[in-house]
Each structure stands twice: as structure tokens, then as C-alpha cells.
Protein backbone atom coordinates (compact mmCIF):
# COMPACT_ATOMS: atom_id res chain seq x y z
CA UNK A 1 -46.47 -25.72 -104.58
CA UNK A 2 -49.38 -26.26 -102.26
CA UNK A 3 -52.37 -27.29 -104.47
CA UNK A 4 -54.72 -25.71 -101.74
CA UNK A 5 -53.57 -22.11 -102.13
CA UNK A 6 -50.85 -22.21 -104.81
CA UNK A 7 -48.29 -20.80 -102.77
CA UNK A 8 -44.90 -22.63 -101.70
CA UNK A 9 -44.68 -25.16 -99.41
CA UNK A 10 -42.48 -23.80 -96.08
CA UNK A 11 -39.68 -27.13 -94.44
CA UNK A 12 -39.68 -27.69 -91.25
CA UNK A 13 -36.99 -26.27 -89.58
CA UNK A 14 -34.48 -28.62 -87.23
CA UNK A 15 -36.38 -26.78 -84.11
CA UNK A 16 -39.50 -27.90 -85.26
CA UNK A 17 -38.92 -30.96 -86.06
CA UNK A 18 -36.63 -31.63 -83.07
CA UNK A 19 -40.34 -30.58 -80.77
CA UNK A 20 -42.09 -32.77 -82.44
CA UNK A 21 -40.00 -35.59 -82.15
CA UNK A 22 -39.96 -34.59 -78.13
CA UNK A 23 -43.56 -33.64 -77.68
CA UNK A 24 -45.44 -36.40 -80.14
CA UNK A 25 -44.68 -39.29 -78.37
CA UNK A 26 -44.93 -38.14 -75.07
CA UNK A 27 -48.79 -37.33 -75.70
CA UNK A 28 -49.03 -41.40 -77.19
CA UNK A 29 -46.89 -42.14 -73.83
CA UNK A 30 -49.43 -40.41 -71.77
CA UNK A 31 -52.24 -42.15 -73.67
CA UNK A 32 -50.32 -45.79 -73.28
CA UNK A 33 -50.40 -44.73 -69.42
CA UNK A 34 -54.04 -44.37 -69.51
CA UNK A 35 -55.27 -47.39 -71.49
CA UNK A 36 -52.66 -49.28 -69.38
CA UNK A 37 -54.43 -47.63 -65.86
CA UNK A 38 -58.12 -48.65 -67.73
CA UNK A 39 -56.73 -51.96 -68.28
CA UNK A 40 -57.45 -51.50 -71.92
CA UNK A 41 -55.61 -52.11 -75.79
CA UNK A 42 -54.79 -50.35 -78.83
CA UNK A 43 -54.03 -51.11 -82.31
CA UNK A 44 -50.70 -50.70 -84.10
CA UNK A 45 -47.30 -51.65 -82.61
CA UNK A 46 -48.27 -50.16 -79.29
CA UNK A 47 -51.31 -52.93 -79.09
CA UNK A 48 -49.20 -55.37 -80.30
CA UNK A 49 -46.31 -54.28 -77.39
CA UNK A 50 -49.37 -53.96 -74.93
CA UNK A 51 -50.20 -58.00 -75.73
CA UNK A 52 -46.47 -59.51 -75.61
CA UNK A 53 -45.71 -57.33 -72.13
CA UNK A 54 -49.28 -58.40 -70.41
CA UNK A 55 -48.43 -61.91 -71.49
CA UNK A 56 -44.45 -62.04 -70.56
CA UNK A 57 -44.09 -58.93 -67.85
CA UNK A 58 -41.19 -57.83 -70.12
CA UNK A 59 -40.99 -53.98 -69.92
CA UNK A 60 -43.58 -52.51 -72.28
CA UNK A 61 -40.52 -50.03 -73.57
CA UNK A 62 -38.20 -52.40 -74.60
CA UNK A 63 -40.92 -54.54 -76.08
CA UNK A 64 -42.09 -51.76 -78.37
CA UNK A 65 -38.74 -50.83 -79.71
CA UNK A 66 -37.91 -53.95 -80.49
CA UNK A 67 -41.14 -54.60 -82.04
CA UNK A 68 -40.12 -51.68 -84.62
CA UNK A 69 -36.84 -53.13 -85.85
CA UNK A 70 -38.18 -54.62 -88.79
CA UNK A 71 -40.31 -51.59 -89.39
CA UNK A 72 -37.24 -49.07 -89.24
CA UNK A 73 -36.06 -51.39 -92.28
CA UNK A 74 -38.82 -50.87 -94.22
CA UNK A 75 -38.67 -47.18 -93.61
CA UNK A 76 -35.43 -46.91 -95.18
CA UNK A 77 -36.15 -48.51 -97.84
CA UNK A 78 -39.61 -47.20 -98.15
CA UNK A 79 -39.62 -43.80 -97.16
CA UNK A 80 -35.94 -42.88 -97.22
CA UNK A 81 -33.16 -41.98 -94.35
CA UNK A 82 -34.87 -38.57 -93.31
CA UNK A 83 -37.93 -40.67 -92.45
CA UNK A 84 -36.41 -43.84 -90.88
CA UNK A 85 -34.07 -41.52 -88.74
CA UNK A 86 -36.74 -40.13 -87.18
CA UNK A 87 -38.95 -43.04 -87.12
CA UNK A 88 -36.15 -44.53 -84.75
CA UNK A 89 -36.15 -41.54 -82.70
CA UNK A 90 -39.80 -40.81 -82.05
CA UNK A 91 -39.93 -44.58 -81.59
CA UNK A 92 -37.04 -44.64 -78.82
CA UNK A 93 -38.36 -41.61 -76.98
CA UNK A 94 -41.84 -43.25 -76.61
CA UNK A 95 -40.03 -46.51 -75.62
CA UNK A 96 -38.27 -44.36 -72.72
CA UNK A 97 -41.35 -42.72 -72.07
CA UNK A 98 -43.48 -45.45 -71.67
CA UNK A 99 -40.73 -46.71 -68.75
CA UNK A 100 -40.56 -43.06 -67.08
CA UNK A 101 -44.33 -42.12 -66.96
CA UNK A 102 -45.58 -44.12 -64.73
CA UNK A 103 -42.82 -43.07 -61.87
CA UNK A 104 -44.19 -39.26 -62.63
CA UNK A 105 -47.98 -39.62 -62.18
CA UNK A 106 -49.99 -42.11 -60.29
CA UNK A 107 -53.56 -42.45 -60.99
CA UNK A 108 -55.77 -43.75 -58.38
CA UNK A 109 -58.93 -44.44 -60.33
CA UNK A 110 -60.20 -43.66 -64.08
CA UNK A 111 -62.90 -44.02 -66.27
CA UNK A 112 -62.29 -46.66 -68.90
CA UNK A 113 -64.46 -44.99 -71.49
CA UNK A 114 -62.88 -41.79 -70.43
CA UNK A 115 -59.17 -43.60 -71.22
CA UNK A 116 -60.34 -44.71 -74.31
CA UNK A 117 -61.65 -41.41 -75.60
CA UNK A 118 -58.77 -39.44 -74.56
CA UNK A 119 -55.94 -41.76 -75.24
CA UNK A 120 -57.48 -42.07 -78.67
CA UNK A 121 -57.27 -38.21 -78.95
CA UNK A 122 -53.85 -38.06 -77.48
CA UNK A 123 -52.25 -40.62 -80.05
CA UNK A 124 -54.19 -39.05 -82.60
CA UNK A 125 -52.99 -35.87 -82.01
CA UNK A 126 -49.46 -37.19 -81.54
CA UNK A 127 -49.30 -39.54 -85.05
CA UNK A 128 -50.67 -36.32 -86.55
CA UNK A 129 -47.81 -34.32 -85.31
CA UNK A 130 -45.24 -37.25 -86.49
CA UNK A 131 -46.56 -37.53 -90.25
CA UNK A 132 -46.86 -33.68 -90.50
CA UNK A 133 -42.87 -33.54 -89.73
CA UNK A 134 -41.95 -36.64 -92.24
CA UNK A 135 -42.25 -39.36 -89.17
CA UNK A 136 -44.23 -41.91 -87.64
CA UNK A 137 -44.18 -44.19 -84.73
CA UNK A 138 -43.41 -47.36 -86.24
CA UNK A 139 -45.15 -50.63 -87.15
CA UNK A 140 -48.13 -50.70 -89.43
CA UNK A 141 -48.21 -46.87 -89.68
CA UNK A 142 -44.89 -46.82 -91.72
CA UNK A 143 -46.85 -49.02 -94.49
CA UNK A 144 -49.95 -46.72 -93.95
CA UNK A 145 -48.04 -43.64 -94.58
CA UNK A 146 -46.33 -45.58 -97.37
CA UNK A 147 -49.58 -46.80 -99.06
CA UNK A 148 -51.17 -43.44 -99.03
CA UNK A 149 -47.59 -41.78 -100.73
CA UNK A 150 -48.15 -44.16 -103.41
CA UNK A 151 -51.45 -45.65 -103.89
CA UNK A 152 -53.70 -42.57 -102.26
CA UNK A 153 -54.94 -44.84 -99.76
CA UNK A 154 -55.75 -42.75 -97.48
CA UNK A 155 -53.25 -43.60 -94.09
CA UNK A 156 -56.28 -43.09 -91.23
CA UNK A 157 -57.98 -45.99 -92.73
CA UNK A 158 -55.38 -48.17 -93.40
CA UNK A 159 -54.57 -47.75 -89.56
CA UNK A 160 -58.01 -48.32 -88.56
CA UNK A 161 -58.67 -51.12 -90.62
CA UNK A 162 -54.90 -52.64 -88.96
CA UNK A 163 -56.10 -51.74 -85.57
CA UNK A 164 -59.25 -53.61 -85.95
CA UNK A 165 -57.54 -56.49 -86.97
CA UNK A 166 -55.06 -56.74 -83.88
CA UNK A 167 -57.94 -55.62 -81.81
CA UNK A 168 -59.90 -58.22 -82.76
CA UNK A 169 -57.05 -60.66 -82.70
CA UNK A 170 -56.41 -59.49 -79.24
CA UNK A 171 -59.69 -60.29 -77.83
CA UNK A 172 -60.00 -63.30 -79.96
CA UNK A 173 -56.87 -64.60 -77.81
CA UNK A 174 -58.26 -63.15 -74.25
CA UNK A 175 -61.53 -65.16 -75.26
CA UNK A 176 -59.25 -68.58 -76.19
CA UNK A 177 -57.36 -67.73 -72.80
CA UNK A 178 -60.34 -67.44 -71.07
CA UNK A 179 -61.74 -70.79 -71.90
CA UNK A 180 -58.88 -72.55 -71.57
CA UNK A 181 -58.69 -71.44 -68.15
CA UNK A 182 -62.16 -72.87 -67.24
CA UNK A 183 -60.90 -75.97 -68.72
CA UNK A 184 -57.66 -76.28 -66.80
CA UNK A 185 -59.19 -75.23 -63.82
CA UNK A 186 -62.57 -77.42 -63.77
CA UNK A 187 -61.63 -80.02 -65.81
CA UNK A 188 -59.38 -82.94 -63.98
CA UNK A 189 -58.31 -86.41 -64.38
CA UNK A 190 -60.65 -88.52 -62.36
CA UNK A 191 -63.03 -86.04 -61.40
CA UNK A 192 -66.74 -85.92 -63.24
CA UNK A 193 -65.83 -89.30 -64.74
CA UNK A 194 -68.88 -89.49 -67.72
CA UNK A 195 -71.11 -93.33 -67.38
């Protein structure tokens, strides 16, 4: 029973949960096109994919499904077969996704306030589609979802307070990058020798 109104809750049927399994992470797909256009991160898996392919040039696809094999684990265990099994397949599609967008729409120029806004939307919208059909995308949002089943923490802010973290990690590293660069660039044996 729904505690809202009292009446039954209605399943999903295998139509609805196959479109939003195809839809959901095409919208994060788009959004991963458009913070990768803006030159920008995320949080979550996707952030964490975002880092190792900028560092290594490894396909951002295949580095975000395997970043979820430990996650799809947990799932099981966690959350059960229903939810893992489609965990793995939202998961996959946005891996494939990620790897065919970018051959179907070239953007010549865009506003990086105006990717982060909307790509924030988009993977909104499409992690809001996954947990209403029993799913999720992966990575830290399996142990959100998990934490707010059993402890009532609420999932958005478990997410945001993850996606803070590897933000902030993120540009933590791009700052130590940064000034190692200056160092290895300006700084050489023999040259600017102290007194």
C-alpha cells in the first residue's frame, strides 16, 4: 500500500521497465557529451570514468563499465538479482552510448555553465527514471540507494555529498598536476643555480 493515498502500489511492467533501461541512460549519455564538449566533470562513477579516460585516453565506455564491476557485486548482494540485472544493463547501454554519441552530434561551441546546468538536469532526470524502475547506474549510487532502503538516508544527499568528494578530489589532482608542471617545466638542473 502506498502510504500517500492508501491505495496499491501498480509494478512496472517488462515494457516499462525495458524504456527506461533504453531511454535513462541515453539522457546521462547526452549529458556526459556535454560536460565532455564544456571540458567539464561530474561526480559518481561517470566523474570517476571522466578522470581515468582524460588521464589514459582509454575509451570513456569501457572505462565506466569496468569501473562498475565491483559495484554490480554489491548490488547483488545488496539489492538483490532484479536490481543488479538491471544495474548491468543500464550501465552497459550508457557505456555504448557514451562511444556512439559523439559520431551522431557534433557540437561546435557551448556554454560551460549552460553544460553544467543541463547535463545536471539530464542525469538527474535519467537516475530518477533508473531508481523509480528498481535500477541505478552504478558506483556510489548503488550504496546511496542502499543506505536510504535501510537507514532513510535520504539517496540525493548521499550522492551529493559523494560527488563533492570526487569533485573536490578531482580538482585537488588538476591543481597537484598543475604545479608539478610549472616545476618540470621551469625548474632544471643547472639552470637558476641559488648563491
Amino acid at each position: 500500500m502506498s502510504r500517500a493515498t492508501g491505495s496499491t502500489e501498480i509494478p512496472h511492467s517488462l515494457a516499462e521497465d525495458v524504456q527506461a533501461l533504453l531511454v535513462a541512460p541515453l539522457l546521462v549519455a547526452f549529458a556526459v557529451l556535454l560536460f565532455k564538449q564544456a571540458g567539464l566533470l561530474t561526480g559518481g562513477s561517470v566523474g570517476l570514468a571522466f578522470l581515468i579516460h582524460y588521464a589514459s585516453d582509454w575509451p570513456m565506455g569501457a572505462v565506466l563499465f569496468a569501473i562498475n564491476l565491483p559495484f554490480y557485486v554489491f548490488a547483488l548482494r545488496a539489492m538483490g538479482w532484479e536490481f543488479a540485472l538491471k544495474t548491468f544493463a543500464a550501465v552497459s547501454l550508457l557505456a555504448v552510448y557514451t562511444e556512439v554519441l559523439p559520431g551522431l552530434i557534433t557540437l561546435q561551441t557551448i556554454n560551460p555553465l549552460f553544460a553544467a546546468v543541463m547535463g545536471g538536469f539530464l542525469v538527474g532526470v535519467g537516475l530518477l527514471i533508473l531508481i523509480r524502475h528498481k535500477s541505478s547506474l552504478g558506483g556510489l549510487g548503488v550504496l546511496a540507494i542502499y543506505l536510504q532502503n535501510t537507514k532513510g538516508w535520504p539517496a540525493g544527499k548521499v550522492q551529493m555529498a559523494a560527488d563533492c568528494l570526487i569533485v573536490g578530489a578531482a580538482l585537488s589532482v588538476i591543481g597537484a598536476l598543475a604545479l608539478n608542471l610549472i616545476i618540470a617545466v621551469n625548474h632544471k638542473a643547472g639552470r637558476y643555480v641559488g648563491v
